[in-house]
PDB file of N, CA and C in Angstrom:
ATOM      1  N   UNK A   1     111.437 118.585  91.814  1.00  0.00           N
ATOM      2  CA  UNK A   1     110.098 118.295  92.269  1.00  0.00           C
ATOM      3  C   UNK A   1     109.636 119.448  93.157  1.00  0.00           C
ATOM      4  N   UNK A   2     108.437 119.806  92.965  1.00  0.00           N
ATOM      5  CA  UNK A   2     107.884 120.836  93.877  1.00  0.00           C
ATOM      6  C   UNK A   2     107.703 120.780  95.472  1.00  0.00           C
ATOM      7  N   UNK A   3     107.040 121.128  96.096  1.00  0.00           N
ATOM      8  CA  UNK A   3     106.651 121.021  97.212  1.00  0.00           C
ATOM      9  C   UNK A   3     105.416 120.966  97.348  1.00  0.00           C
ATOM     10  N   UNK A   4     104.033 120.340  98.317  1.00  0.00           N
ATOM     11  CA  UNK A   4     103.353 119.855  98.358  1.00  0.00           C
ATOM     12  C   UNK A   4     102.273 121.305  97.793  1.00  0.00           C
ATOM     13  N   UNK A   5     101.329 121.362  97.429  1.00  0.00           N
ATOM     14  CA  UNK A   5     100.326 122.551  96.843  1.00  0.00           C
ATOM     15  C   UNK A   5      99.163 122.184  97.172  1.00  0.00           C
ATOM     16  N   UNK A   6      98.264 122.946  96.999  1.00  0.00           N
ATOM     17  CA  UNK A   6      96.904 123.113  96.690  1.00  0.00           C
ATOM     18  C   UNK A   6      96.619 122.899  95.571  1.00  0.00           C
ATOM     19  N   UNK A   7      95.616 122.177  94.821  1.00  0.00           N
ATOM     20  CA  UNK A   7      94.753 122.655  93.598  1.00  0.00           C
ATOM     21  C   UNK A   7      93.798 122.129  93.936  1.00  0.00           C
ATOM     22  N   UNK A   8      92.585 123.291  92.969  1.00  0.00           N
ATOM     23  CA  UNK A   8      90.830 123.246  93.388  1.00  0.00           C
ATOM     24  C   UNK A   8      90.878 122.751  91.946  1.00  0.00           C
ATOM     25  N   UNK A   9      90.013 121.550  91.760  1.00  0.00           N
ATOM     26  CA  UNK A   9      89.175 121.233  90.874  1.00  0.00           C
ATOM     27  C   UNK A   9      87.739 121.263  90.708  1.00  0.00           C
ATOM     28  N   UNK A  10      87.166 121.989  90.089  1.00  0.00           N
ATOM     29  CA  UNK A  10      85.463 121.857  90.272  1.00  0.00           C
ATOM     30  C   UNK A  10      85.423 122.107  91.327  1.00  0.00           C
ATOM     31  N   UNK A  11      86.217 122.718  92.188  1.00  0.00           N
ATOM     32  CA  UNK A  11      85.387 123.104  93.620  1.00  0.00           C
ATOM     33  C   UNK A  11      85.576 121.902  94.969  1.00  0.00           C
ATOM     34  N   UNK A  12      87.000 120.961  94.398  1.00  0.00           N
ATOM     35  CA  UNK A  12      87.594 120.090  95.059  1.00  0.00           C
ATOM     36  C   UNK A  12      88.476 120.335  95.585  1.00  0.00           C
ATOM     37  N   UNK A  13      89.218 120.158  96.746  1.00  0.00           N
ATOM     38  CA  UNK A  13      90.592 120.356  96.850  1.00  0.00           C
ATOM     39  C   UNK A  13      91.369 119.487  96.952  1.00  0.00           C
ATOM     40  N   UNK A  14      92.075 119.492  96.303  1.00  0.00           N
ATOM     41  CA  UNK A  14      93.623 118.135  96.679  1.00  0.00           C
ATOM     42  C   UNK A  14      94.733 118.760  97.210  1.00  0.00           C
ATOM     43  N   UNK A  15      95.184 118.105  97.570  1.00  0.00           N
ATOM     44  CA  UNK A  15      96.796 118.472  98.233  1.00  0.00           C
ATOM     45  C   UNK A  15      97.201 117.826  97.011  1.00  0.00           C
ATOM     46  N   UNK A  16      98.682 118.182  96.267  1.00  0.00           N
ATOM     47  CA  UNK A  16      99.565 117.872  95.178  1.00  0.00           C
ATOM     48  C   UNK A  16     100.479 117.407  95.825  1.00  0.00           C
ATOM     49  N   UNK A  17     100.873 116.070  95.956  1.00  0.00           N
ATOM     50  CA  UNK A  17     102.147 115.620  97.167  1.00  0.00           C
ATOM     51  C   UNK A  17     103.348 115.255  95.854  1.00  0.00           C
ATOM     52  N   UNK A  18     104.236 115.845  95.813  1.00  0.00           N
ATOM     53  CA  UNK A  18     105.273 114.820  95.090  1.00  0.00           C
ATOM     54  C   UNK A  18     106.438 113.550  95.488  1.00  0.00           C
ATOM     55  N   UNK A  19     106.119 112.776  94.763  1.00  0.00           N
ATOM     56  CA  UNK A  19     106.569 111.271  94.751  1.00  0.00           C
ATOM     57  C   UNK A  19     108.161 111.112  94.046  1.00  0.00           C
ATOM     58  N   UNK A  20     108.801 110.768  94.598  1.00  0.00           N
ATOM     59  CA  UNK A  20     109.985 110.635  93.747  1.00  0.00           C
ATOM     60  C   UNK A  20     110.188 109.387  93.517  1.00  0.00           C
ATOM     61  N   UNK A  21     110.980 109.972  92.311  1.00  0.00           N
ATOM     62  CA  UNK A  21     111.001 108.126  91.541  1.00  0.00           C
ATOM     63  C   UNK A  21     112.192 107.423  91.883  1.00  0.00           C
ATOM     64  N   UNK A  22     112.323 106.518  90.996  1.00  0.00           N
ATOM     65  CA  UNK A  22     113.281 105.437  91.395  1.00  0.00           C
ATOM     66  C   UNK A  22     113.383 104.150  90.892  1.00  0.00           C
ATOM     67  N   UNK A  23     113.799 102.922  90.919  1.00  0.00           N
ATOM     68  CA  UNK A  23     113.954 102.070  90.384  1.00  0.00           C
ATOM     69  C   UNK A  23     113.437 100.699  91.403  1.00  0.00           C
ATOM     70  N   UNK A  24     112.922 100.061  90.975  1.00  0.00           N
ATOM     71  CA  UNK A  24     112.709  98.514  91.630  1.00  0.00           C
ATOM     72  C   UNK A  24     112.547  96.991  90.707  1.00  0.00           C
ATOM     73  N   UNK A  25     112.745  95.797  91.671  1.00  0.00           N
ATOM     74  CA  UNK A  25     112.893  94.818  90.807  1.00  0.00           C
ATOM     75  C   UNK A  25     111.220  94.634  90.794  1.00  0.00           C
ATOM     76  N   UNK A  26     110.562  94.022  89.868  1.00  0.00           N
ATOM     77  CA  UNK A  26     109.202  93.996  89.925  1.00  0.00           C
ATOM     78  C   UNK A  26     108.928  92.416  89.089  1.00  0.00           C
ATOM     79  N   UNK A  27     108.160  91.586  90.201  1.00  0.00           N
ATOM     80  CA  UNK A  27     108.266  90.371  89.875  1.00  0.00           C
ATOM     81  C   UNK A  27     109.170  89.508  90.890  1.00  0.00           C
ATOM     82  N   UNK A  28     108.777  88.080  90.289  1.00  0.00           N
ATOM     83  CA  UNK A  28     109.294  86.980  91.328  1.00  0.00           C
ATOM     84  C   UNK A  28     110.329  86.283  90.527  1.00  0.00           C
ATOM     85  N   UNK A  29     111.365  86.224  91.174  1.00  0.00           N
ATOM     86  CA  UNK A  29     112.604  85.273  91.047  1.00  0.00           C
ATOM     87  C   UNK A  29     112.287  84.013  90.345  1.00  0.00           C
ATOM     88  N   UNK A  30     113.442  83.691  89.699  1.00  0.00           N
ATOM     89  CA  UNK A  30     112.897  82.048  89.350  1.00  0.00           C
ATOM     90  C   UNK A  30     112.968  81.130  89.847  1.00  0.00           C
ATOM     91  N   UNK A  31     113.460  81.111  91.077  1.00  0.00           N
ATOM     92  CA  UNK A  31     113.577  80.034  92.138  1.00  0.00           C
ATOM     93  C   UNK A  31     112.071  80.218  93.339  1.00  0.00           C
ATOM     94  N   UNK A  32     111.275  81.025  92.607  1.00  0.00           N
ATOM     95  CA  UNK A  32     110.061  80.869  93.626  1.00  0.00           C
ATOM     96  C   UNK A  32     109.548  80.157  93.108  1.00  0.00           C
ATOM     97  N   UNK A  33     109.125  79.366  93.766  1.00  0.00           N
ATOM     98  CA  UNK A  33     108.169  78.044  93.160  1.00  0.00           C
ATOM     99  C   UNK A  33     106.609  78.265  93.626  1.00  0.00           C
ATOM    100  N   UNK A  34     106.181  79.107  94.275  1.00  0.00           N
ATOM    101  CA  UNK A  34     105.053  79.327  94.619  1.00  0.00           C
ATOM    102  C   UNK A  34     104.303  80.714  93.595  1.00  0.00           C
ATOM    103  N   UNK A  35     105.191  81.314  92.716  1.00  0.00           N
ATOM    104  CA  UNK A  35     104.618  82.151  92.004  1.00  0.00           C
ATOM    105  C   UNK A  35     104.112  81.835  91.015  1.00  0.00           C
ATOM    106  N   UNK A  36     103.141  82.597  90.547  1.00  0.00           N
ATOM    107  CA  UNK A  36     102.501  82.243  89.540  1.00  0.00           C
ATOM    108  C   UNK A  36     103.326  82.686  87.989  1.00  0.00           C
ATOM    109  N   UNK A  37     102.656  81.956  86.842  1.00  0.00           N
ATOM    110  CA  UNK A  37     103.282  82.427  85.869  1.00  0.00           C
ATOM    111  C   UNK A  37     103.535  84.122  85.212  1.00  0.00           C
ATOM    112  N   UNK A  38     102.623  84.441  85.442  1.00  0.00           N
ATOM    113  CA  UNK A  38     102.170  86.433  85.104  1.00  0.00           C
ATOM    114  C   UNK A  38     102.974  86.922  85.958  1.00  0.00           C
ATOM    115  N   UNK A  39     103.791  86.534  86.857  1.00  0.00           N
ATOM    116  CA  UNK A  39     104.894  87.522  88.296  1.00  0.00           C
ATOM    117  C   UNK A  39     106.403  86.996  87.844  1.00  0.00           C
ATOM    118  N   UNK A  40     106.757  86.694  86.899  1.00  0.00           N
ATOM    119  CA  UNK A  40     107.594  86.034  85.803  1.00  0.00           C
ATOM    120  C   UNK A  40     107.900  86.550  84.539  1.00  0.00           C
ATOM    121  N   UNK A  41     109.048  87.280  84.208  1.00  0.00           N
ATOM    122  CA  UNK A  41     109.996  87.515  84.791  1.00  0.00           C
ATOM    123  C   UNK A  41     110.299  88.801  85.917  1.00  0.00           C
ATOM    124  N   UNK A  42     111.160  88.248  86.678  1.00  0.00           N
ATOM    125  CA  UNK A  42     111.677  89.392  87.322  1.00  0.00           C
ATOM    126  C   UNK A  42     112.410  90.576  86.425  1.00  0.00           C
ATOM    127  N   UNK A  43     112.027  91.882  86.688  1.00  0.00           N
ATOM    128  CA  UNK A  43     112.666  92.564  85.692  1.00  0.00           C
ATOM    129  C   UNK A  43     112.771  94.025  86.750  1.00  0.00           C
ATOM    130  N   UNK A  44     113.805  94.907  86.136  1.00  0.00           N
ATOM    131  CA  UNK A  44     114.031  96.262  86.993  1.00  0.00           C
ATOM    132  C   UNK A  44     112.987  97.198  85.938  1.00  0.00           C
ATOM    133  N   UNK A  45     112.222  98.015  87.128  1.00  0.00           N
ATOM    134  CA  UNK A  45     111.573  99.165  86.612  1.00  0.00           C
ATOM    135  C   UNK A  45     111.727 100.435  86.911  1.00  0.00           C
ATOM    136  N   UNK A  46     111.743 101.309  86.185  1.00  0.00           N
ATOM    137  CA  UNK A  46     111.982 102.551  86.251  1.00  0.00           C
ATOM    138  C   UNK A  46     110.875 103.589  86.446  1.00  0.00           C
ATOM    139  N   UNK A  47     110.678 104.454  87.477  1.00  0.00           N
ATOM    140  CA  UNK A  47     109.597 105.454  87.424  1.00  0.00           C
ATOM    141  C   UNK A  47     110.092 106.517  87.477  1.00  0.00           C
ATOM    142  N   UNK A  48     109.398 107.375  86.598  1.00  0.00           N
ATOM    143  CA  UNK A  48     109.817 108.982  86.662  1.00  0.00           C
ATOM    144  C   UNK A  48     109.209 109.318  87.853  1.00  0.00           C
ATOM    145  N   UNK A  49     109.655 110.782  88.606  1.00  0.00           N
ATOM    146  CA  UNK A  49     108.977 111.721  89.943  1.00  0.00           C
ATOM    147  C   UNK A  49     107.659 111.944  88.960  1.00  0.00           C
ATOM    148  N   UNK A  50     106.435 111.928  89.992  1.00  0.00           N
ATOM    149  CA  UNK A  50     105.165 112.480  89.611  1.00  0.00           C
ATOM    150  C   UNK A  50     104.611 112.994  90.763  1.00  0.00           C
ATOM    151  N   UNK A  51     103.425 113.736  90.537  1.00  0.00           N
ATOM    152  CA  UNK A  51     102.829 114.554  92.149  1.00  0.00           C
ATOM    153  C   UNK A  51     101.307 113.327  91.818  1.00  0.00           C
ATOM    154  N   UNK A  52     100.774 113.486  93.009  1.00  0.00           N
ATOM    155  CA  UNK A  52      99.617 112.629  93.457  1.00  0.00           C
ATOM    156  C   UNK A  52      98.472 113.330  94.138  1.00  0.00           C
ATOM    157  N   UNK A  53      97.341 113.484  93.963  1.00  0.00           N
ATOM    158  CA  UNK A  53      96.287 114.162  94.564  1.00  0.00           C
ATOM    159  C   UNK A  53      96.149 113.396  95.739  1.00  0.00           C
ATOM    160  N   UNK A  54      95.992 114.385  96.970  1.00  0.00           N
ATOM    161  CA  UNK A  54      95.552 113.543  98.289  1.00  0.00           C
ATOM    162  C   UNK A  54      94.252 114.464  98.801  1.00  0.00           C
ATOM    163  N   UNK A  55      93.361 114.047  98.883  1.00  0.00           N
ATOM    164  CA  UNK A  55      91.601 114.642  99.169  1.00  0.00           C
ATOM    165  C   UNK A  55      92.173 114.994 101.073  1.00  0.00           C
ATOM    166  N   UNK A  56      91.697 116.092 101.391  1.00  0.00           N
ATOM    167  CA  UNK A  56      91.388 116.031 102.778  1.00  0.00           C
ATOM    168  C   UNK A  56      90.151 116.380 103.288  1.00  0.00           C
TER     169      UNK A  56
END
């Protein structure tokens, strides 16, 4: 992963921050009884590293 950059778009600037990835459980357990059906199942997700525009 890089280190944080500059890029001008159209005469914009962003800072390029990079994000590293990682894994999480995403979703609610089945013993929550207060969740709704759509947060069901709990399952592990995977994200690749990506960079993120931050405006200053």
């Amino acid at each position: 992963m890089t280190d944080p950059h500059k890029e001008i778009v159209k005469g914009c600037e962003f800072w390029m921050i990079p994000v590293e990835g990682g894994a999480f459980e995403m979703g609610s357990p089945d013993n929550d009884t207060e969740a709704a059906s759509y947060e069901k199942p709990q399952h592990q997700v995977t994200v690749s590293g990506f960079t993120s525009g931050n405006t200053r």
